[in-house]
Protein backbone atom coordinates (compact mmCIF):
# COMPACT_ATOMS: atom_id res chain seq x y z
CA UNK A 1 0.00 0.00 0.00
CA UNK A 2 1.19 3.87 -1.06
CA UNK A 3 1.58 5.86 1.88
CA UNK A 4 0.61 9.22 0.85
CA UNK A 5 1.51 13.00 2.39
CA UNK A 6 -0.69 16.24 2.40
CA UNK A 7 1.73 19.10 2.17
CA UNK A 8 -0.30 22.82 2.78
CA UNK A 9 0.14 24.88 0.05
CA UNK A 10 -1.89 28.13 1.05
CA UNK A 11 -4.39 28.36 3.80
CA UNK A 12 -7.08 30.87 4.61
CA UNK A 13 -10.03 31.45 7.57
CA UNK A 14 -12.52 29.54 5.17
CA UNK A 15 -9.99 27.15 2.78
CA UNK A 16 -6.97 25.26 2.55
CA UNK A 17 -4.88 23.93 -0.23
CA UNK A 18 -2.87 20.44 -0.12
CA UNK A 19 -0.76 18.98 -2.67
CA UNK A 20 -1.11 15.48 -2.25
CA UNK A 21 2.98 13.43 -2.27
CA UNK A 22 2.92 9.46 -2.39
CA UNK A 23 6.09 7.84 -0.60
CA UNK A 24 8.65 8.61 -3.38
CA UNK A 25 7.80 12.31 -2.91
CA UNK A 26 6.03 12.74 -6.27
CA UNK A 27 3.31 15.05 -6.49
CA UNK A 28 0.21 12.93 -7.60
CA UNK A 29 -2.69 15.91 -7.02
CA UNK A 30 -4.08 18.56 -5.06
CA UNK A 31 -6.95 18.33 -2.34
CA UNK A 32 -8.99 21.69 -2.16
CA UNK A 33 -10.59 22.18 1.34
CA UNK A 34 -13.42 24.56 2.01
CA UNK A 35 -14.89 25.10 5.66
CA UNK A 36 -18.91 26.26 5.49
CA UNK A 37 -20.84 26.61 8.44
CA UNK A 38 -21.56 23.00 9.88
CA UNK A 39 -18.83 20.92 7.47
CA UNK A 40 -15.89 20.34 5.61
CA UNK A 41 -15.81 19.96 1.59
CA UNK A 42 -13.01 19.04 -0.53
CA UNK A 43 -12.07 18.40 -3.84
CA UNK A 44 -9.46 15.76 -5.13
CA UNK A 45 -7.93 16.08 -8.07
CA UNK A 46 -5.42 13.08 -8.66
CA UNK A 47 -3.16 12.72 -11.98
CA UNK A 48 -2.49 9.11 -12.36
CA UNK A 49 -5.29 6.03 -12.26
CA UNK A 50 -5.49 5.80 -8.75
CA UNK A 51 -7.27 2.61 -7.22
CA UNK A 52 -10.28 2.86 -5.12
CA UNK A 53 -8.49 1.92 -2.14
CA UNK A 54 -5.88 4.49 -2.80
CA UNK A 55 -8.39 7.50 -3.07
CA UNK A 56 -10.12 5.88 -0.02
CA UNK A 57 -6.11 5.85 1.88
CA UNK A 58 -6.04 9.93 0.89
CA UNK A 59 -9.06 10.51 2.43
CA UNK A 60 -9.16 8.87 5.02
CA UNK A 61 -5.99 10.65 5.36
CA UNK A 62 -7.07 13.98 5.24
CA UNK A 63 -10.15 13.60 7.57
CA UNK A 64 -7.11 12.28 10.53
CA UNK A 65 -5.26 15.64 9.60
CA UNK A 66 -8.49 17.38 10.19
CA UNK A 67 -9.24 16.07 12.84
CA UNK A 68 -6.02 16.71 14.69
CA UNK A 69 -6.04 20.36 13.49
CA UNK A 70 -9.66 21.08 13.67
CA UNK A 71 -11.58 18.36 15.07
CA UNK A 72 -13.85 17.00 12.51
CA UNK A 73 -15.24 14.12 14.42
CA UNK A 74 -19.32 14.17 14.55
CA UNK A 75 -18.79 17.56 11.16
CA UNK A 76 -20.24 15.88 7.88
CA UNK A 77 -16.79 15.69 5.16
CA UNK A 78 -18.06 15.58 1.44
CA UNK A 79 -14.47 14.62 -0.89
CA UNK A 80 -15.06 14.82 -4.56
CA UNK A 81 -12.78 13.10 -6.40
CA UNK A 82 -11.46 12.92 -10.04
CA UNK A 83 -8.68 11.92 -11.92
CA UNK A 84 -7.45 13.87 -14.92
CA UNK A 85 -4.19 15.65 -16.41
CA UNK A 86 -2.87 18.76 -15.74
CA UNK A 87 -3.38 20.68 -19.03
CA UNK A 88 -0.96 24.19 -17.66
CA UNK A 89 -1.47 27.18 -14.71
CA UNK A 90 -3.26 30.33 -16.32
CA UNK A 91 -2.29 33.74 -14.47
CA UNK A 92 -4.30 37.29 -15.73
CA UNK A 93 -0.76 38.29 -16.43
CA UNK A 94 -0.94 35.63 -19.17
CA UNK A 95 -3.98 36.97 -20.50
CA UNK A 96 -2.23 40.20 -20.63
CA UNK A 97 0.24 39.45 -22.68
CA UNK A 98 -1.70 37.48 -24.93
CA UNK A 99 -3.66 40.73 -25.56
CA UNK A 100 -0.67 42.90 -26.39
CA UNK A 101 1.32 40.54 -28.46
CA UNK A 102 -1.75 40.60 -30.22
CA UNK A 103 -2.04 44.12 -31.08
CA UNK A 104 -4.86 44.64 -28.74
CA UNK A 105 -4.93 46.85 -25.65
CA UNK A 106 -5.25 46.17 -22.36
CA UNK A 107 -8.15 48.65 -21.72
């Protein structure tokens, strides 16, 4: 069985951000966290075909983390997960260039 990591990558009063690092420190995905009033809900995102037991072994995983930092126990947790690839990261800046290299302005 993978033993898998969550590593915080930003955090905020209402959301968190994990990348999600199997036992040979590879990034695999990213586990979205969002903290309404009464629960916990989270989106996985994984890269590769992951078995069911292995989405099951981050979960379960991330509901122990919670639980240590926030105390989950007797809060309803909803995970969505999916698998996919990563197709890039798209920044305004981006955008903006895209805009003037194309002869248009940025008003």
């Amino acid at each position: 069985m993978t033993t898998y990591t969550l590593q915080r990558e930003v955090r905020t009063p209402h959301s968190e951000s994990y990348f999600v690092v199997d036992a040979e420190d590879r990034d695999v995905g990213r586990l979205d966290v969002h903290f309404p009033q009464g629960m916990v809900h989270a989106t996985l995102i994984v890269r590769e075909n992951l078995t069911e037991e292995e989405l099951r072994e981050i979960v379960n995983r991330f509901i122990q983390e919670m639980n240590q930092l926030v105390g989950v126990d007797g809060i309803e947790v909803a995970v969505h997960a999916f698998q996919g690839e990563e197709r890039g990261v798209f920044h305004n800046d981006d955008l903006n260039e895209r805009r003037n290299g194309n002869g248009h302005s940025n008003n």
